[in-house]
Protein backbone atom coordinates (compact mmCIF):
# COMPACT_ATOMS: atom_id res chain seq x y z
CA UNK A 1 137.86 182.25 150.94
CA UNK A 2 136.80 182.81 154.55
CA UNK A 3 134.51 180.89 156.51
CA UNK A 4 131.78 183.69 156.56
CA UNK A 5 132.60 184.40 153.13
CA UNK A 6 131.67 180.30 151.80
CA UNK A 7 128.34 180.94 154.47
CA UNK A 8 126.89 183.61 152.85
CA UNK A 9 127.80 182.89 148.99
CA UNK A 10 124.45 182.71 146.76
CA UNK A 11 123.61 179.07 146.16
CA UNK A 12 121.24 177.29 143.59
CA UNK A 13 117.44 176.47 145.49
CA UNK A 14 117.83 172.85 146.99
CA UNK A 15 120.91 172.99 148.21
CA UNK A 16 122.21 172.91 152.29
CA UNK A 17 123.48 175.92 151.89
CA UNK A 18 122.75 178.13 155.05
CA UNK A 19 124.85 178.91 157.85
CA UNK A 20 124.29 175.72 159.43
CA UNK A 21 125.10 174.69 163.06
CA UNK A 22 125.28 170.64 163.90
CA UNK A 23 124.89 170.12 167.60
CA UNK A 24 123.94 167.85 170.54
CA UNK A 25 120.18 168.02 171.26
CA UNK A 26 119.95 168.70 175.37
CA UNK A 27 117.30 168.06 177.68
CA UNK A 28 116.21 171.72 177.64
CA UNK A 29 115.85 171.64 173.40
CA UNK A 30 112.85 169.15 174.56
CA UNK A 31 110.00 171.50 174.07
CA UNK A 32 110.75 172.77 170.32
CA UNK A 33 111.90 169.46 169.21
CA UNK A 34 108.35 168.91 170.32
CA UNK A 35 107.44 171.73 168.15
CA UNK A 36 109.19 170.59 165.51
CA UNK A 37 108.53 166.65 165.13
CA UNK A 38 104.80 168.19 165.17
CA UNK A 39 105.36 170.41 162.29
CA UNK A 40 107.03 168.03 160.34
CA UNK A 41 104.91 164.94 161.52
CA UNK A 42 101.35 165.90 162.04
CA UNK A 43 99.78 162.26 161.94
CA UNK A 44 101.65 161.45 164.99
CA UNK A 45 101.68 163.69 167.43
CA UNK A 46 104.85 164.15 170.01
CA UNK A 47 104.80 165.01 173.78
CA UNK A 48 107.04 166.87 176.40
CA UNK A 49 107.16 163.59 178.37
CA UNK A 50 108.20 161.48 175.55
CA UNK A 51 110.63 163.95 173.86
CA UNK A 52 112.33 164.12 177.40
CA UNK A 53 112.55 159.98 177.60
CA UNK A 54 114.02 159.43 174.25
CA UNK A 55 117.07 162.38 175.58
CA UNK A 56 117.47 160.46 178.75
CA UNK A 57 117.15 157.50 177.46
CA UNK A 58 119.32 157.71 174.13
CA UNK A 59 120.49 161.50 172.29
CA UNK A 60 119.69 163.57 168.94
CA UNK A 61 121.78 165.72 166.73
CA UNK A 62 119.66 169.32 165.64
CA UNK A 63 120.79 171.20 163.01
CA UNK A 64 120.03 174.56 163.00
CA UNK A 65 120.17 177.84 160.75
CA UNK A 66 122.19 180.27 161.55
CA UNK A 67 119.66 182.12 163.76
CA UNK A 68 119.05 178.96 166.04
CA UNK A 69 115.77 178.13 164.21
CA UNK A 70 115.48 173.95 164.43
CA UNK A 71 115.74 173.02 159.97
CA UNK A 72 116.18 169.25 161.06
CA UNK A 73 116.55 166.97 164.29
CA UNK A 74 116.72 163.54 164.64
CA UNK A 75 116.75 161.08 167.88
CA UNK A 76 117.63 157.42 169.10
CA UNK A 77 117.73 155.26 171.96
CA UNK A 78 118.80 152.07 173.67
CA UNK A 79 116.88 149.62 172.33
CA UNK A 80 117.74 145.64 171.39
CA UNK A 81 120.82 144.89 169.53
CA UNK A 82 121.24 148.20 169.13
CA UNK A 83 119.97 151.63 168.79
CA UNK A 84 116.10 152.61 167.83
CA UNK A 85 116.46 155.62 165.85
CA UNK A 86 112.93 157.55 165.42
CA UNK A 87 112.13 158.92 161.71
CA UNK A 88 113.62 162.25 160.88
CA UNK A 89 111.83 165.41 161.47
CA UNK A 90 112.60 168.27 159.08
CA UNK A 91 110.68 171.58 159.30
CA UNK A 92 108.59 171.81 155.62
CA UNK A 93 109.91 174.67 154.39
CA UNK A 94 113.21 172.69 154.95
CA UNK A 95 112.99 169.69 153.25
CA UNK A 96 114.43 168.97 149.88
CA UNK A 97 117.96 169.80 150.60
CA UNK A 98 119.73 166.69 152.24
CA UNK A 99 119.55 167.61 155.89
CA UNK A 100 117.82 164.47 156.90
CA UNK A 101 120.31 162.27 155.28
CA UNK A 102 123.43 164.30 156.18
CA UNK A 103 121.83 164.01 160.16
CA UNK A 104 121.63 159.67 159.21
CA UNK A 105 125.34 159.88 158.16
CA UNK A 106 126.02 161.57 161.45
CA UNK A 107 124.41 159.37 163.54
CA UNK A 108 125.30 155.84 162.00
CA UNK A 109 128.57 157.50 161.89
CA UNK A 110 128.39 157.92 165.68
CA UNK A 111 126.99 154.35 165.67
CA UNK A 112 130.13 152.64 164.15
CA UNK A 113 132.42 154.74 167.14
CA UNK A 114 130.74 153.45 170.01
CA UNK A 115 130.29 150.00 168.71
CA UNK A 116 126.36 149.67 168.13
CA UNK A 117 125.55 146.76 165.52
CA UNK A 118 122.35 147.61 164.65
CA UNK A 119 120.03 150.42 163.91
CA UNK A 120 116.12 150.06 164.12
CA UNK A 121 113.84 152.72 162.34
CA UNK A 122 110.22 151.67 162.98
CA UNK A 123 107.74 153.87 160.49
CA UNK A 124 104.46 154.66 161.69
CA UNK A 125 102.78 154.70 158.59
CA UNK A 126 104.28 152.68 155.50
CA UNK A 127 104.12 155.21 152.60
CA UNK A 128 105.99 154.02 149.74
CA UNK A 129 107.97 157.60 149.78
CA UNK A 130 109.18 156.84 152.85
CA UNK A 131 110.01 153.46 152.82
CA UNK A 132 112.29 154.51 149.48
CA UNK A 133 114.23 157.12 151.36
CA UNK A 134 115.50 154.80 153.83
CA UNK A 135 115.91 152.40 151.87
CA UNK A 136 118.35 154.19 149.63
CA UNK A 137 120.09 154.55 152.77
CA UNK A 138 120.61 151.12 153.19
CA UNK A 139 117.35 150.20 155.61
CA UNK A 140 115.91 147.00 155.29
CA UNK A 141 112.84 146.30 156.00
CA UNK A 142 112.43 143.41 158.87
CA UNK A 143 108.79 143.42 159.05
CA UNK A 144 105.52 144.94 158.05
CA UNK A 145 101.43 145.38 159.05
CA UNK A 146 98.29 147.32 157.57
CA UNK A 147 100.10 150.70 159.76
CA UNK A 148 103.81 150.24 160.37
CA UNK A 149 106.65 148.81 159.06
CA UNK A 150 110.22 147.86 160.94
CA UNK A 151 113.41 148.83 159.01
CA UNK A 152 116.86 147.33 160.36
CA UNK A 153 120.90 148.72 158.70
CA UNK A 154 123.94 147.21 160.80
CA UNK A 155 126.57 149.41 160.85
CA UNK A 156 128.81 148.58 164.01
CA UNK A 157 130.27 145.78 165.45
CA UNK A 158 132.40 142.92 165.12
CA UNK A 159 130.71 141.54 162.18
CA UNK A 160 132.51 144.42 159.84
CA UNK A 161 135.98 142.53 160.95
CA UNK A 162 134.52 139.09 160.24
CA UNK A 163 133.92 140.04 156.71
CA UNK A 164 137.01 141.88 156.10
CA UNK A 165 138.87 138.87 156.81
């Protein structure tokens, strides 16, 4: 079975199953990443400016249908003992079929190559839902308030070998 063949096959609803494209988010994917973290996050609204420092200052992975339409993006950055990776933003109509966690595999994958020991997700609002789904990924949470909580998953670094041995 060809490629095109396996990308156009009828799937069951809830599944990744279009056409797909993983790539590097660039500097000029700024304004509808914008677009998108606003669709998918409407409580906290994102900016050109900011969208443009956490590229500079870091990278994100977008994954997008087969017509270039943004389903999913997610972003980090340098941040203390490690990377600060911002909450995934999936477009609604989207959601349900494991794009958010396949772009967390990618990037803690990404992690472990360059040698980053820790990742820090800081939510924004602590809703039980969302606290799960990272959790199931293996966040833990490292502190909490009334509006945010801090959620910390090593995944690099020299600590893997110590415990190997």
């Amino acid at each position: 079975m060809t490629s095109q063949e396996v990308n156009t096959m009828n799937h069951p609803e809830n599944e990744a199953h279009e056409a797909a494209r993983l790539r590097w988010a660039e500097l000029k994917d700024a304004l509808a990443m914008v677009k998108l973290y606003n669709l998918a996050r409407a409580k906290k609204l994102e900016t050109f400016e900011t969208m443009t420092d956490w590229l500079e200052h870091g990278g994100g992975l977008i994954l997008e249908d087969a017509f270039g339409q943004m389903l999913c993006a997610i972003r980090w950055r340098e941040g203390d003992e490690g990377w600060q990776v911002d909450r995934i933003a999936t477009l609604p109509e989207a959601r349900g079929r494991s794009y958010g966690r396949w772009l967390m595999t990618k990037v803690e994958a990404l992690a472990i190559r360059r040698n980053i020991p820790t990742l820090k997700l800081q939510l924004d609002e602590t809703r039980d839902d969302l606290l799960q789904y990272y959790q199931r990924m293996g966040y833990r949470m490292e502190s909490q308030d009334a509006e945010t909580c801090l959620l910390t998953k090593r995944v690099g670094g020299t600590w893997q070998f110590k415990q190997a041995m």
